[in-house]
Protein backbone atom coordinates (compact mmCIF):
# COMPACT_ATOMS: atom_id res chain seq x y z
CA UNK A 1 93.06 70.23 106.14
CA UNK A 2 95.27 67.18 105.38
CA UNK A 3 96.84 64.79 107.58
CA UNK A 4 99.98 64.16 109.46
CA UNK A 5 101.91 60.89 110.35
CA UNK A 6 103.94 59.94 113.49
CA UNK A 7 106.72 57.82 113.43
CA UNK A 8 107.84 56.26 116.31
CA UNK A 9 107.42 54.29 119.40
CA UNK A 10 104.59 52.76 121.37
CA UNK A 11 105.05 51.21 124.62
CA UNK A 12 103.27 50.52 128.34
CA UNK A 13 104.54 53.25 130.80
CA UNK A 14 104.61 51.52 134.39
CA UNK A 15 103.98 54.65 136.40
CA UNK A 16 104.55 55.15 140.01
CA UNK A 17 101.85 55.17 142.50
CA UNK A 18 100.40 54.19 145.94
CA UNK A 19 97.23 52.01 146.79
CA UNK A 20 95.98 51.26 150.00
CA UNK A 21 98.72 52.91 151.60
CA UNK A 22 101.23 50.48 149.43
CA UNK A 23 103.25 51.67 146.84
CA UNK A 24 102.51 50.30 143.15
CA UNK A 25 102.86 50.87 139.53
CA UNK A 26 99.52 52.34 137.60
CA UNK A 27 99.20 51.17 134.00
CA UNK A 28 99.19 53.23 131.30
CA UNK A 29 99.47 53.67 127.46
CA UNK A 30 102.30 55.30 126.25
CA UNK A 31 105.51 56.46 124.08
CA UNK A 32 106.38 60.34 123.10
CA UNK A 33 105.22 60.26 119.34
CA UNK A 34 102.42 58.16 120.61
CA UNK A 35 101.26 61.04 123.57
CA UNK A 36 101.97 63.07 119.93
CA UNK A 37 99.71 61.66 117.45
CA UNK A 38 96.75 61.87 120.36
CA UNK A 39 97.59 65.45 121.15
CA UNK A 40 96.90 65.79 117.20
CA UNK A 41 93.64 63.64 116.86
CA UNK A 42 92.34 65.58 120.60
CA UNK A 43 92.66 68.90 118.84
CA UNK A 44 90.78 68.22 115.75
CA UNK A 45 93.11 66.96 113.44
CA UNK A 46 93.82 64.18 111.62
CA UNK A 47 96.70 62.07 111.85
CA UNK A 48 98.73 58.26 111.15
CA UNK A 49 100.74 56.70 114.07
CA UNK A 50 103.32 54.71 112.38
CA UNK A 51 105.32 52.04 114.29
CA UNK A 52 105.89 48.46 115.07
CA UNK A 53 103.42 47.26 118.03
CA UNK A 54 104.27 43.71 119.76
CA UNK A 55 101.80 40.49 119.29
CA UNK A 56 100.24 40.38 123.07
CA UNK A 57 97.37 41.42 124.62
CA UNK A 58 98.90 45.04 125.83
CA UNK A 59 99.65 45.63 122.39
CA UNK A 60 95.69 44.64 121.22
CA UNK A 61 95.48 47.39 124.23
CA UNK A 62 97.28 49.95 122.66
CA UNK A 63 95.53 49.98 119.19
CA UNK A 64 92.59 50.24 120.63
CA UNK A 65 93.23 53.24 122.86
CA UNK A 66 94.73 55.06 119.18
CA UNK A 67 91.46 53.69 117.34
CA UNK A 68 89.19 55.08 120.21
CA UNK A 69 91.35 58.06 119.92
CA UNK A 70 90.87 58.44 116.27
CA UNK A 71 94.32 57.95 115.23
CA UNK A 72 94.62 55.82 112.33
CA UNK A 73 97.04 52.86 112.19
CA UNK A 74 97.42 52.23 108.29
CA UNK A 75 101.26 52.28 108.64
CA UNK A 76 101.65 50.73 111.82
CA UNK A 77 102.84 46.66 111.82
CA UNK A 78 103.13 43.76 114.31
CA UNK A 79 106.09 42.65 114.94
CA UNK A 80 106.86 39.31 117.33
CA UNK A 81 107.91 40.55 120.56
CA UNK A 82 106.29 41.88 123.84
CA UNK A 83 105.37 44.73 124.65
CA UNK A 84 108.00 46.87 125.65
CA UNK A 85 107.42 48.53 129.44
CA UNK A 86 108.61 52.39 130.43
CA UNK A 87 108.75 52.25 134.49
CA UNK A 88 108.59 55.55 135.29
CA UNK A 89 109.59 57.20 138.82
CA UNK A 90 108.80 60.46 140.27
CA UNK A 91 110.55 62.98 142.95
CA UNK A 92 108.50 65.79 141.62
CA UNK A 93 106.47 66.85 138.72
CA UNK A 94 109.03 64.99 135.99
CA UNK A 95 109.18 61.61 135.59
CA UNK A 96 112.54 59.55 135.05
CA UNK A 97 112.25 56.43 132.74
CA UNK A 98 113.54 53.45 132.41
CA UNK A 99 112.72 50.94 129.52
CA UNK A 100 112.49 47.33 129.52
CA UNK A 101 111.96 44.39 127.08
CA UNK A 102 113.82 42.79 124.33
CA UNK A 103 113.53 43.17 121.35
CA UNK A 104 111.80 46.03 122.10
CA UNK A 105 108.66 45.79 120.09
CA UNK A 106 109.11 49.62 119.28
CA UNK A 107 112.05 49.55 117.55
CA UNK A 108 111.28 47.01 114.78
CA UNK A 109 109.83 48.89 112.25
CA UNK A 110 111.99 48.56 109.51
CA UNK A 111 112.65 50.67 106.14
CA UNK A 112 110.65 48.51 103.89
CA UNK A 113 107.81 48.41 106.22
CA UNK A 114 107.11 51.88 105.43
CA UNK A 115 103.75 52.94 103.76
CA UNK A 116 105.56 55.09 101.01
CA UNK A 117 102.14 56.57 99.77
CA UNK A 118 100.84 57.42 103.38
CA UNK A 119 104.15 59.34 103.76
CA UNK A 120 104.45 60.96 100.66
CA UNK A 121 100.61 62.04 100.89
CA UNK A 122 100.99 63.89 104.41
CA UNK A 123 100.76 67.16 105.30
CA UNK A 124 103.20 66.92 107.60
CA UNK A 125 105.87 64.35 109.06
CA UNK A 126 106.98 63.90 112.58
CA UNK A 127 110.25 61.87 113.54
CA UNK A 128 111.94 61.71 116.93
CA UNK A 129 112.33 60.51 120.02
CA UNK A 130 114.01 57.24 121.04
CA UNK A 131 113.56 54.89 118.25
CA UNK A 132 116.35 57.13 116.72
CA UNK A 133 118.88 54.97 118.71
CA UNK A 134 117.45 51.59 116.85
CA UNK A 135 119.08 51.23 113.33
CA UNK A 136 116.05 49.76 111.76
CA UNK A 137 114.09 52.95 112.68
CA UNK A 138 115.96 54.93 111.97
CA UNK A 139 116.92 53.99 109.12
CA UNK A 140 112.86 53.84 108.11
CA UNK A 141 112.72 57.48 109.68
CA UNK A 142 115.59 58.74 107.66
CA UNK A 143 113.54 56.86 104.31
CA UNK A 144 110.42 58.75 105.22
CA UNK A 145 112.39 62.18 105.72
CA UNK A 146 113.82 62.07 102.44
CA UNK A 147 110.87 61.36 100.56
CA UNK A 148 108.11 63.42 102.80
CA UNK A 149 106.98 66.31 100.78
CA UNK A 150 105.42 67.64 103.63
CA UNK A 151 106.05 69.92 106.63
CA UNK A 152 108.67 67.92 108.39
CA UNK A 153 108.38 68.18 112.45
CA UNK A 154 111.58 67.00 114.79
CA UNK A 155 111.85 66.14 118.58
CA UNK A 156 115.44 64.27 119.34
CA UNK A 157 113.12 63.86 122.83
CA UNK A 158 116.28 62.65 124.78
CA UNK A 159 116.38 59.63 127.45
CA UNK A 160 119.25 59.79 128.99
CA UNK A 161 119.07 56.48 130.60
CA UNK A 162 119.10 55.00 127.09
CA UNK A 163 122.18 56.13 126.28
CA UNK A 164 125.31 54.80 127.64
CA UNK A 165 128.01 57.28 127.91
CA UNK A 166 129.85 60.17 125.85
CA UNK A 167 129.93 58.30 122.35
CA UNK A 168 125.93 57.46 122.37
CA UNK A 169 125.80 61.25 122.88
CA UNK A 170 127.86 62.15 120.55
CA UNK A 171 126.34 59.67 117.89
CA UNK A 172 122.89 61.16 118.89
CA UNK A 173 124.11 64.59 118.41
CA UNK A 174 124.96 63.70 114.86
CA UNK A 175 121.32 62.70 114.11
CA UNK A 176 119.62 65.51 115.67
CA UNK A 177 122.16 67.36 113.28
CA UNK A 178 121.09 65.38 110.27
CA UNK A 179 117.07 65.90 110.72
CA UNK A 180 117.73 69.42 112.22
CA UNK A 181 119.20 70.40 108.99
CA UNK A 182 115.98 70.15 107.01
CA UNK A 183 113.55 70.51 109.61
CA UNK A 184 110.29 73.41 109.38
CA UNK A 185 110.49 73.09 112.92
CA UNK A 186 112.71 71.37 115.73
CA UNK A 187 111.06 71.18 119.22
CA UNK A 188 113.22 69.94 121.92
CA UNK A 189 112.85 70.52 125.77
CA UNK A 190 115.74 72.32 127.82
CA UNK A 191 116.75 69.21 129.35
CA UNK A 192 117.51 67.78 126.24
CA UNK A 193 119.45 70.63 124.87
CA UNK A 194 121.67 70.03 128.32
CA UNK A 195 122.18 66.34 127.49
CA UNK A 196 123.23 66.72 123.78
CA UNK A 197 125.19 70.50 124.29
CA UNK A 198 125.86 70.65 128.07
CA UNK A 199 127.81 73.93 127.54
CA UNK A 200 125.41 76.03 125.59
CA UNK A 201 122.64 78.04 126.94
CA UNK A 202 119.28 76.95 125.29
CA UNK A 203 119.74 80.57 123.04
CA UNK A 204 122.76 79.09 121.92
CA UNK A 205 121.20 75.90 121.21
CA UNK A 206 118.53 77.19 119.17
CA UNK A 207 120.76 79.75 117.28
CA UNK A 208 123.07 76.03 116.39
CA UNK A 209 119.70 74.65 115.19
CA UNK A 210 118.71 77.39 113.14
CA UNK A 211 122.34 77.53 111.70
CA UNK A 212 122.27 73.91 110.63
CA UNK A 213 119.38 74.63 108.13
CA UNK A 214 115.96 74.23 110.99
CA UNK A 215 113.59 77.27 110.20
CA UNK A 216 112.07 77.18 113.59
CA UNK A 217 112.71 75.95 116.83
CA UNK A 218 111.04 76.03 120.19
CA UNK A 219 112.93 74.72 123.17
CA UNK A 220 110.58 74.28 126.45
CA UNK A 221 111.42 74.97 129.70
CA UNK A 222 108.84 73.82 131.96
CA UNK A 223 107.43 75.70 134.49
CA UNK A 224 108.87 78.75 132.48
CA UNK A 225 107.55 78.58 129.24
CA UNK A 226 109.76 78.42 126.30
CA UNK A 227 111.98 79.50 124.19
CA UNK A 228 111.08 80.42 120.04
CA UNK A 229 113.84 81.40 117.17
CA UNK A 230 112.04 81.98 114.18
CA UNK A 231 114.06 84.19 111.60
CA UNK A 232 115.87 86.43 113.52
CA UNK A 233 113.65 86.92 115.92
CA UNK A 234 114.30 85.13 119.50
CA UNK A 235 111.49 85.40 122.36
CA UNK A 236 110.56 83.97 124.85
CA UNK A 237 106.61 83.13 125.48
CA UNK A 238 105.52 82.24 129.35
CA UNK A 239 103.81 79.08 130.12
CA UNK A 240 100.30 79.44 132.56
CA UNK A 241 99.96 79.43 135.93
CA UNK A 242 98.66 76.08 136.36
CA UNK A 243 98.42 73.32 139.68
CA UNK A 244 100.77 70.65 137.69
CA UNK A 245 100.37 67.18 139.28
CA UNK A 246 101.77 65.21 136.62
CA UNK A 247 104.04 66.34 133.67
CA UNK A 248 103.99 63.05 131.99
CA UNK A 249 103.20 63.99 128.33
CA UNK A 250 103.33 67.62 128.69
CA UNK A 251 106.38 67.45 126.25
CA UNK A 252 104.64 66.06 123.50
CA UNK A 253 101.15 67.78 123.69
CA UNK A 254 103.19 70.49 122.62
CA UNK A 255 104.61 68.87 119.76
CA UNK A 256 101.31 67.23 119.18
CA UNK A 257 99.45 70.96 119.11
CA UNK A 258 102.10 72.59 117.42
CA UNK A 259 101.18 69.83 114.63
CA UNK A 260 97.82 70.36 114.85
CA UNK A 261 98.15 73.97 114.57
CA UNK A 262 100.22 73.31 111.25
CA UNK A 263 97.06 71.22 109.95
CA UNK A 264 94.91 73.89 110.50
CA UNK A 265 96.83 76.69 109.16
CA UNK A 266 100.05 76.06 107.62
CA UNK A 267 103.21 77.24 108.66
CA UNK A 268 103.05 80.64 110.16
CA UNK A 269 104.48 83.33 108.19
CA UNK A 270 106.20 85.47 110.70
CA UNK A 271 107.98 84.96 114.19
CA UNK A 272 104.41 87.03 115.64
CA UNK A 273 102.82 83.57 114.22
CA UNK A 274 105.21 81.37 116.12
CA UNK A 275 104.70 82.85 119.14
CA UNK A 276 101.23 82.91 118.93
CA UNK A 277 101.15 79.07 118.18
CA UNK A 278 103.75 78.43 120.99
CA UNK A 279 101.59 80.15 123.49
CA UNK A 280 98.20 77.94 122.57
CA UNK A 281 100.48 74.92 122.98
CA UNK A 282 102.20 76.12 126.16
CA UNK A 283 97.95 76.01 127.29
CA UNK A 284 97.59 72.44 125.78
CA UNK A 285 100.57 71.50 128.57
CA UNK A 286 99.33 73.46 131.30
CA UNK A 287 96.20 71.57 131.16
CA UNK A 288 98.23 68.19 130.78
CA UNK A 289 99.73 68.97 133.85
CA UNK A 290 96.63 69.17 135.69
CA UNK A 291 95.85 65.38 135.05
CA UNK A 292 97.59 62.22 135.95
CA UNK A 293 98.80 60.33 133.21
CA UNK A 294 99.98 61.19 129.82
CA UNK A 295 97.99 60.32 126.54
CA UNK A 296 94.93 60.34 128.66
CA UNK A 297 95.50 63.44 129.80
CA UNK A 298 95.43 65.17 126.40
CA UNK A 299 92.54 67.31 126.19
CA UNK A 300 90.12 68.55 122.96
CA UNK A 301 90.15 72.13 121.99
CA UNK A 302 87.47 73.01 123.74
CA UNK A 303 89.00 72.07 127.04
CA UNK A 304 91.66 73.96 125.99
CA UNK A 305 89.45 77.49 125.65
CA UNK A 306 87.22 76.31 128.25
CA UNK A 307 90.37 76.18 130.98
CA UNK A 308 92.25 79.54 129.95
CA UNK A 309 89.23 81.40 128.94
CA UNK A 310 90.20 84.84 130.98
């Protein structure tokens, strides 16, 4: 089993809460392709977060938590800035984000800090998420795509508060476009696929994907499982009953067992495959779901068994 690397962002989510009868905000470690890359290391496999961390003590937090996680940091720099801060909100289940700091430490890795041989030795590459709306990353994102021999993993993982009207869509839309195109697999969630093609049903969206040159894609839809166009083949697989309390991360710790699943095994050589993965990683959320927070919620394979055993 090789290795896979994360590109992306790392950041301090700010998430809502209540003490002594007081609301407040709880602390905690965060960023999609982060939540990713410890999905990945929780279910056994080995993996590189690479990114651009700030030079205070949260950041000195955040490596830590990856170390203890046993994500590996080889590509990752330090860049001067604070640590950027996700305040996050809840009137259910989802959270809504909102992002502050400047220059936001997450979005200054550049194209010549990237560790070419890390890249070009991984099994598989994952890009996304919202460093794609920073120039610098994505310009390093777009350098590791074209020279990653690997399996190469996309999640456009949209925030619409980032983006300021129809054009940032529409210039968004052009870069999930340009990864989708030689993708092995495209996850995005349902509420993405609203933001970037409001008037296309998530089949539609997946058949556009698929069309653009993306072998696979897998579009979640929450409480309802998701969506999975492999070939021609277009099903879709039901998520578990679960209690959710918290769906911070759930996202990603699909993506993140979806990679680890590609570690393990490869790419899967029929749609039966896909569905088969989808439905393990659709278990990976549930469990998410049942625990506050969202890289400390992702759980180790044997939680995994141990929860939907029956």
């Amino acid at each position: 089993m090789g290795y896979a690397v994360v590109l992306g962002e790392a950041l301090v989510d700010l998430l809502d809460a209540e003490y002594d009868g007081q609301p407040v905000y709880r602390q905690a470690i965060g960023g999609g392709p982060l939540n990713v890359s410890v999905a990945v290391a929780r279910l056994g496999g080995d993996v590189q977060f690479v990114g651009s961390f700030g030079d205070d003590a949260l950041a000195e937090r955040i490596r830590a938590f990856l170390t203890a996680a046993g994500v590996g940091l080889t590509g990752a720099v330090t860049v001067a800035a604070p640590t950027a801060l996700a305040v996050a909100t809840f009137t259910g289940p989802e959270p809504d984000f909102r992002f502050y700091g400047e220059p936001r430490s997450y979005a200054l890795l550049a194209a010549d800090d990237l560790d070419v041989a890390l890249v070009e030795g991984a099994d598989v590459l994952y890009c996304g998420s919202i460093v794609l709306l920073d120039p610098p990353v994505l310009a390093a994102a777009r350098r590791a795509w074209a020279i990653a021999g690997a399996l190469r993993v996309f999640d456009p993982n949209v925030r619409p508060s980032l983006l300021g009207g129809p054009a940032a869509v529409a210039a968004l839309r052009e870069v999930v476009a340009e990864f989708a195109a030689s993708a092995h697999l495209v996850k995005l969630s349902s509420a993405d696929a609203r933001v970037l093609y409001p008037r296309e049903p998530v089949e539609g969206v997946a058949a556009y994907l698929r069309e653009l040159g993306a072998a696979t894609v897998v579009v979640t839809l929450g409480a309802d499982g998701a969506l999975v166009a492999a070939a021609d083949d277009v099903v879709r697989v039901p998520a578990p009953k679960v209690a959710a309390v918290d769906a911070t991360g759930a996202g990603d710790s699909v993506m993140g067992a979806l990679i680890a699943e590609l570690l393990l095994a490869g790419e899967p050589e029929d749609p039966i495959g896909w569905r088969e993965r989808v439905a393990f990683a659709l278990r990976v959320a549930g469990l998410v779901c049942e625990s506050p927070g969202g890289a400390v919620a992702m759980p180790v394979r044997a939680a995994v068994t141990a929860r939907f055993s029956s």
